[in-house]
C-alpha atoms as a PDB file:
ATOM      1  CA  UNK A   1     -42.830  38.463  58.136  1.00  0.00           C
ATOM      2  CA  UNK A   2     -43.227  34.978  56.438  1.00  0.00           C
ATOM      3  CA  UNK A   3     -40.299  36.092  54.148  1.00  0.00           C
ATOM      4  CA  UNK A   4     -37.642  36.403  57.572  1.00  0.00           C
ATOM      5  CA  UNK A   5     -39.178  33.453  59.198  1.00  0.00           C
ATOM      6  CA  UNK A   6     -38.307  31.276  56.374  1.00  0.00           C
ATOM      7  CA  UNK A   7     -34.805  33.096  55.645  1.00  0.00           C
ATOM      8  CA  UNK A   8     -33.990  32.540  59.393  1.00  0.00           C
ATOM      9  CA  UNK A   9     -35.228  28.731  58.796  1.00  0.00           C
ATOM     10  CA  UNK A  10     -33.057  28.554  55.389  1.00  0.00           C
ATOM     11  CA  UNK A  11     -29.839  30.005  57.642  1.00  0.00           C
ATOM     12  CA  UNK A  12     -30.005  28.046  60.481  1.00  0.00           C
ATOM     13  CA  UNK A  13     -30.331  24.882  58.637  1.00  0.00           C
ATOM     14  CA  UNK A  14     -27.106  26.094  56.570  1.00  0.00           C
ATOM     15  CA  UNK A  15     -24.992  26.896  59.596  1.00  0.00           C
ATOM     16  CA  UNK A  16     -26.503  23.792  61.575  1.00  0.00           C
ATOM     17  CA  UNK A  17     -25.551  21.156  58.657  1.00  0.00           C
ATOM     18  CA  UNK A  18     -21.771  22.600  57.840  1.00  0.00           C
ATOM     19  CA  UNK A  19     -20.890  22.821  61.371  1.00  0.00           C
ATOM     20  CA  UNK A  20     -20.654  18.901  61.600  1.00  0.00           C
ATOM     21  CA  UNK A  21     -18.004  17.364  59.366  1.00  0.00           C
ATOM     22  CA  UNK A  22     -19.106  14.410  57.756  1.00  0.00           C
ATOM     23  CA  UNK A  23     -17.352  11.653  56.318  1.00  0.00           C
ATOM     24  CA  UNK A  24     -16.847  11.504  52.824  1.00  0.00           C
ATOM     25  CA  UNK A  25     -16.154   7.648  52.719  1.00  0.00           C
ATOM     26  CA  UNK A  26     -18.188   5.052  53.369  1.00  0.00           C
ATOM     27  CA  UNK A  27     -18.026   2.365  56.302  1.00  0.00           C
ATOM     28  CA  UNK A  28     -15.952  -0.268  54.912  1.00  0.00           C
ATOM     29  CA  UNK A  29     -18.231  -3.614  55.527  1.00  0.00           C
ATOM     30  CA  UNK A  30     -15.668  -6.482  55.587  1.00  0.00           C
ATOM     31  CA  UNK A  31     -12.463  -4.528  56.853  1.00  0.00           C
ATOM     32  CA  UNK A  32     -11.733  -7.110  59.991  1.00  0.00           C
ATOM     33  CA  UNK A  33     -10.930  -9.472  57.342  1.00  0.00           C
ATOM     34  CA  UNK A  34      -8.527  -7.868  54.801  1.00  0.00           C
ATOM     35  CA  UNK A  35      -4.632  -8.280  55.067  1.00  0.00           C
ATOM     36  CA  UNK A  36      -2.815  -6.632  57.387  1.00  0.00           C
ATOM     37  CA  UNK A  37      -0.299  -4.776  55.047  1.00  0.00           C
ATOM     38  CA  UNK A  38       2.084  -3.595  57.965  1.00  0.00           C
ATOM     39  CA  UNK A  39       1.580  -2.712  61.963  1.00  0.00           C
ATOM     40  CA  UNK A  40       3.033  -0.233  64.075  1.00  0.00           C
ATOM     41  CA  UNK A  41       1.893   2.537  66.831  1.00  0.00           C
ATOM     42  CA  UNK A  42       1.326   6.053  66.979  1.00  0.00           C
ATOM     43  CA  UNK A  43       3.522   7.410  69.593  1.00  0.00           C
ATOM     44  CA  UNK A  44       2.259   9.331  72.770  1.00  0.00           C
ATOM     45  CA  UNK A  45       2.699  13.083  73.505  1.00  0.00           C
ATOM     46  CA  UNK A  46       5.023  12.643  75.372  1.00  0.00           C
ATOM     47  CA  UNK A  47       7.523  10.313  73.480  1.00  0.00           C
ATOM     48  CA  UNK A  48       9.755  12.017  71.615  1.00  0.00           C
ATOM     49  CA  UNK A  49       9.668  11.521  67.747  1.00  0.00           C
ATOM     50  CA  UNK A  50      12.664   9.493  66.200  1.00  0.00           C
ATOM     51  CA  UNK A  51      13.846  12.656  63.734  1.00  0.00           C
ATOM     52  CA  UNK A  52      14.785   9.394  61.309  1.00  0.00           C
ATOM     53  CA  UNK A  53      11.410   8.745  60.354  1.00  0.00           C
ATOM     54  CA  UNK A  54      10.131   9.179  57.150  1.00  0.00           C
ATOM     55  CA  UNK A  55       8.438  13.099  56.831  1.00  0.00           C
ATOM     56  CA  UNK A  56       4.874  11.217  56.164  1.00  0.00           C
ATOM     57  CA  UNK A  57       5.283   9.438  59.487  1.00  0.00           C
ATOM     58  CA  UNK A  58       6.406  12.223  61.719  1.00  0.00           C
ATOM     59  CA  UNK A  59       3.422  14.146  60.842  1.00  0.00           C
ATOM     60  CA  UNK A  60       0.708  11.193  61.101  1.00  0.00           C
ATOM     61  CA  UNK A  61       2.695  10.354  64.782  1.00  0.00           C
ATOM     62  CA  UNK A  62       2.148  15.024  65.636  1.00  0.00           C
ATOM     63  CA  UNK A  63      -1.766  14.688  63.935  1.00  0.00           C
ATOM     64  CA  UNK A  64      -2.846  11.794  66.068  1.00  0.00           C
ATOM     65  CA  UNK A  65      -0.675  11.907  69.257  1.00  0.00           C
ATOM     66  CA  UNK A  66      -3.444  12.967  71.266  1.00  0.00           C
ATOM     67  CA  UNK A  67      -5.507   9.924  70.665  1.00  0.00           C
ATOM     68  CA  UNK A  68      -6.350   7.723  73.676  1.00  0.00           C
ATOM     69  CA  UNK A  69      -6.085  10.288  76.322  1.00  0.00           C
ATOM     70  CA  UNK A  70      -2.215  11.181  74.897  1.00  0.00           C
ATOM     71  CA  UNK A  71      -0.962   7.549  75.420  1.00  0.00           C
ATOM     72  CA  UNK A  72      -0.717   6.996  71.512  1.00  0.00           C
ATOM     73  CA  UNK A  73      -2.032   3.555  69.549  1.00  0.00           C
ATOM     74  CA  UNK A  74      -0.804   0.565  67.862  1.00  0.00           C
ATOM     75  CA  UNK A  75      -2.323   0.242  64.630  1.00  0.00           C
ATOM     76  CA  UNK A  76      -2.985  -2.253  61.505  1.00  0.00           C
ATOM     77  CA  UNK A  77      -2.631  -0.832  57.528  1.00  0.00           C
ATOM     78  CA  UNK A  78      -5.072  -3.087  56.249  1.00  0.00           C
ATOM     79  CA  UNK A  79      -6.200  -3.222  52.388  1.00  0.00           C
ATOM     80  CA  UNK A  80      -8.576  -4.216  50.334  1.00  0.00           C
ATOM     81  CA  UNK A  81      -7.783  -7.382  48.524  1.00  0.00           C
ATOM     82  CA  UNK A  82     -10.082  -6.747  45.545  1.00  0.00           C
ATOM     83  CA  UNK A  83      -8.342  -3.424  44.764  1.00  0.00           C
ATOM     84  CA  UNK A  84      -4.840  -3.393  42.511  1.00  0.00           C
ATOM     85  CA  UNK A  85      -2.039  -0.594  43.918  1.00  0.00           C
ATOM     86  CA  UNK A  86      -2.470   3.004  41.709  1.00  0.00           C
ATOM     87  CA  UNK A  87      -5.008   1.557  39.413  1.00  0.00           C
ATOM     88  CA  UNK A  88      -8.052   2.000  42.534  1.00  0.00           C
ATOM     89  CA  UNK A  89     -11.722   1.045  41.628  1.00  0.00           C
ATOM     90  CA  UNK A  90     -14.732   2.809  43.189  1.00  0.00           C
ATOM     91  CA  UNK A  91     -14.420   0.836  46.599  1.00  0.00           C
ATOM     92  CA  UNK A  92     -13.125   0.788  49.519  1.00  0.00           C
ATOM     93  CA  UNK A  93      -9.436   1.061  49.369  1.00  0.00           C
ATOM     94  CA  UNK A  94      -7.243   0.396  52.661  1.00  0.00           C
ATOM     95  CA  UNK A  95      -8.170   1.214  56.571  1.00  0.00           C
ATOM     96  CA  UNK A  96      -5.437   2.672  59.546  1.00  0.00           C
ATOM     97  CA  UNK A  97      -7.192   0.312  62.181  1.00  0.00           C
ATOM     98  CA  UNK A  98      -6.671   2.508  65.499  1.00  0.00           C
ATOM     99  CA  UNK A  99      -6.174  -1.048  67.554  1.00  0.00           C
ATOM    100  CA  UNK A 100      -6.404   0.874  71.041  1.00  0.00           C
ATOM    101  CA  UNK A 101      -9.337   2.873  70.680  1.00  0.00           C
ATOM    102  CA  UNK A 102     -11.030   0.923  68.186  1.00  0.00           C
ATOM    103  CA  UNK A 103     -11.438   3.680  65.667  1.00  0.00           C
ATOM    104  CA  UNK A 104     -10.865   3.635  61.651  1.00  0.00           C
ATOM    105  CA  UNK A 105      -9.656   6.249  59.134  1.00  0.00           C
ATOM    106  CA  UNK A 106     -10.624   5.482  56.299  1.00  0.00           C
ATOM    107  CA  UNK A 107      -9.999   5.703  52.475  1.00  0.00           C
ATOM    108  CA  UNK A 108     -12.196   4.508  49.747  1.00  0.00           C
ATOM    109  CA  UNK A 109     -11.964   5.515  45.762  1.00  0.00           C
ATOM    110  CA  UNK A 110     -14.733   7.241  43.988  1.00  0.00           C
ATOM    111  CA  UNK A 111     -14.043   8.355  39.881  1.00  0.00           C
ATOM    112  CA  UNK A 112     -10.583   7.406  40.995  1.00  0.00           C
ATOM    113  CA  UNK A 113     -10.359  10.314  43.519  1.00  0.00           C
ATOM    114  CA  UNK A 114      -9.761   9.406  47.470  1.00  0.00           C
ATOM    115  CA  UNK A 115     -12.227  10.112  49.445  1.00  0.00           C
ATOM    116  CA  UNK A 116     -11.802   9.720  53.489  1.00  0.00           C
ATOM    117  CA  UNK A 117     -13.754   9.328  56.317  1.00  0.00           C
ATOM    118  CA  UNK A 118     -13.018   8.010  60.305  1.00  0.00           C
ATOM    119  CA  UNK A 119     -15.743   5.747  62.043  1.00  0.00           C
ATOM    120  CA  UNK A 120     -15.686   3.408  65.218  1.00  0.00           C
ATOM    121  CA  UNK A 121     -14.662  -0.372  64.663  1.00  0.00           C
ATOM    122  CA  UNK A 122     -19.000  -0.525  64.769  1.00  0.00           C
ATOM    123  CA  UNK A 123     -19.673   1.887  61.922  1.00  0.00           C
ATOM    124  CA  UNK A 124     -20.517   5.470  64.210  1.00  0.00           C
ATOM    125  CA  UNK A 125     -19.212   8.223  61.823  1.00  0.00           C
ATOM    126  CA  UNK A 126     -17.051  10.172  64.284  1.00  0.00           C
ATOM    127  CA  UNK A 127     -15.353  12.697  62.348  1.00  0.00           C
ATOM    128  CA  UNK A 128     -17.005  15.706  63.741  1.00  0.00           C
ATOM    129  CA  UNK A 129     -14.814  14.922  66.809  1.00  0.00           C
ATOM    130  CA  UNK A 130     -11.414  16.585  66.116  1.00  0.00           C
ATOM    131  CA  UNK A 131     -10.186  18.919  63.649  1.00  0.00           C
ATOM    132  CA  UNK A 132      -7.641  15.839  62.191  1.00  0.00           C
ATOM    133  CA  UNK A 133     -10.345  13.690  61.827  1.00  0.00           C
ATOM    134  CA  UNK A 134     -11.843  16.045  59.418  1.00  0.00           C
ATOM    135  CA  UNK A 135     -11.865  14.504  55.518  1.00  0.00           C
ATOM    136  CA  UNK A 136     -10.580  17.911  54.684  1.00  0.00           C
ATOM    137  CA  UNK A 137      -7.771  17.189  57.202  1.00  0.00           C
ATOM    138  CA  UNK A 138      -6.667  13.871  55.564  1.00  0.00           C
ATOM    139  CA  UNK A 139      -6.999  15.313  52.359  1.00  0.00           C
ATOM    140  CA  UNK A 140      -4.400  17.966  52.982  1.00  0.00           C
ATOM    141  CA  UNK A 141      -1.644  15.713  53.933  1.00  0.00           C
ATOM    142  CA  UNK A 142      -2.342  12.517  51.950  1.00  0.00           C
ATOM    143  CA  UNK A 143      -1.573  15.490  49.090  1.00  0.00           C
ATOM    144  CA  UNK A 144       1.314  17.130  51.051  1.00  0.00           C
ATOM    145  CA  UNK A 145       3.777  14.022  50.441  1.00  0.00           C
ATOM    146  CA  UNK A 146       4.329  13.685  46.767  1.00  0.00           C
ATOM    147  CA  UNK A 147       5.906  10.180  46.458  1.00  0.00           C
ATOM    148  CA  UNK A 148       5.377   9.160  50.218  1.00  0.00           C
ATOM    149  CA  UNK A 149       0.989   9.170  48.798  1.00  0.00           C
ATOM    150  CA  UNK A 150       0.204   7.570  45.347  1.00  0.00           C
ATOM    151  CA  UNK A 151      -3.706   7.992  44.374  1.00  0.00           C
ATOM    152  CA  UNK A 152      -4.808   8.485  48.053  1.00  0.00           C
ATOM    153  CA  UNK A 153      -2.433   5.899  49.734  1.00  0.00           C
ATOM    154  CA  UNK A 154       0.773   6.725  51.680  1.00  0.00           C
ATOM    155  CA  UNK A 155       3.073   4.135  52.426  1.00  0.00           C
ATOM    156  CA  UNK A 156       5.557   4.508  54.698  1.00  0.00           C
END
């Protein structure tokens, strides 16, 4: 009897702590005041997608066109000053600031691998809250785009 009860105790807590995603990176202390490296806005769902666009963009505008009730954001690349292009420390690397819903995916460097994570402007780690904002997400296409993401970091 002891034997089940404590199975059942071992399983629950197994199913209970990989149901939530988690970030893998930290919250970025400092971010508001790093460089913005370029601006633009994630279209709505209902905009139509300029087919000119680089692939990398096209697919960030499909993952994230449901933000902010459908209506899209505009958003800031920022980056970390301390941190040199392809040659990444462990830190905190760049930031997409979500201007519109005050939300940031983020992308920090540990043993020069990317790690990512999504958080509110404030710090709340929300990215349990959609399938895209899932580190496994960003880690699928920041790898899908060969020269478009160096180390982690796409570029447009």
């Amino acid at each position: 009897m002891k034997f089940i009860s404590l199975l059942s105790i071992v399983l629950s807590l197994i199913f209970t702590t990989t149901a939530f995603a988690e970030s893998d990176a930290g919250f970025p202390e400092g971010w508001d005041k790093w460089p913005i490296h370029h601006s633009g806005t994630i279209l709505g769902k209902e905009t139509s997608i300029p087919s000119d666009l680089p692939p990398i963009v096209i697919e960030t505008m499909k993952t994230y066109n449901w933000i902010n009730d459908g209506k899209g954001s505009a958003y800031n690349v920022r980056l970390n000053p301390a941190q040199k292009a392809g040659n990444y420390e462990d830190a905190p690397t760049g930031v997409l600031e979500l201007v519109d819903i005050k939300v940031l995916l983020v992308t920090e460097h540990l043993i020069g691998e990317p790690q990512y994570g999504v958080f509110t402007t404030d710090g709340k780690d929300i990215s349990d809250a959609h399938p895209s904002l899932n580190p496994s997400a960003c880690t699928t296409c920041h790898t899908g785009y060969g020269d478009a993401c160096i180390a982690g970091i796409c570029n447009k």
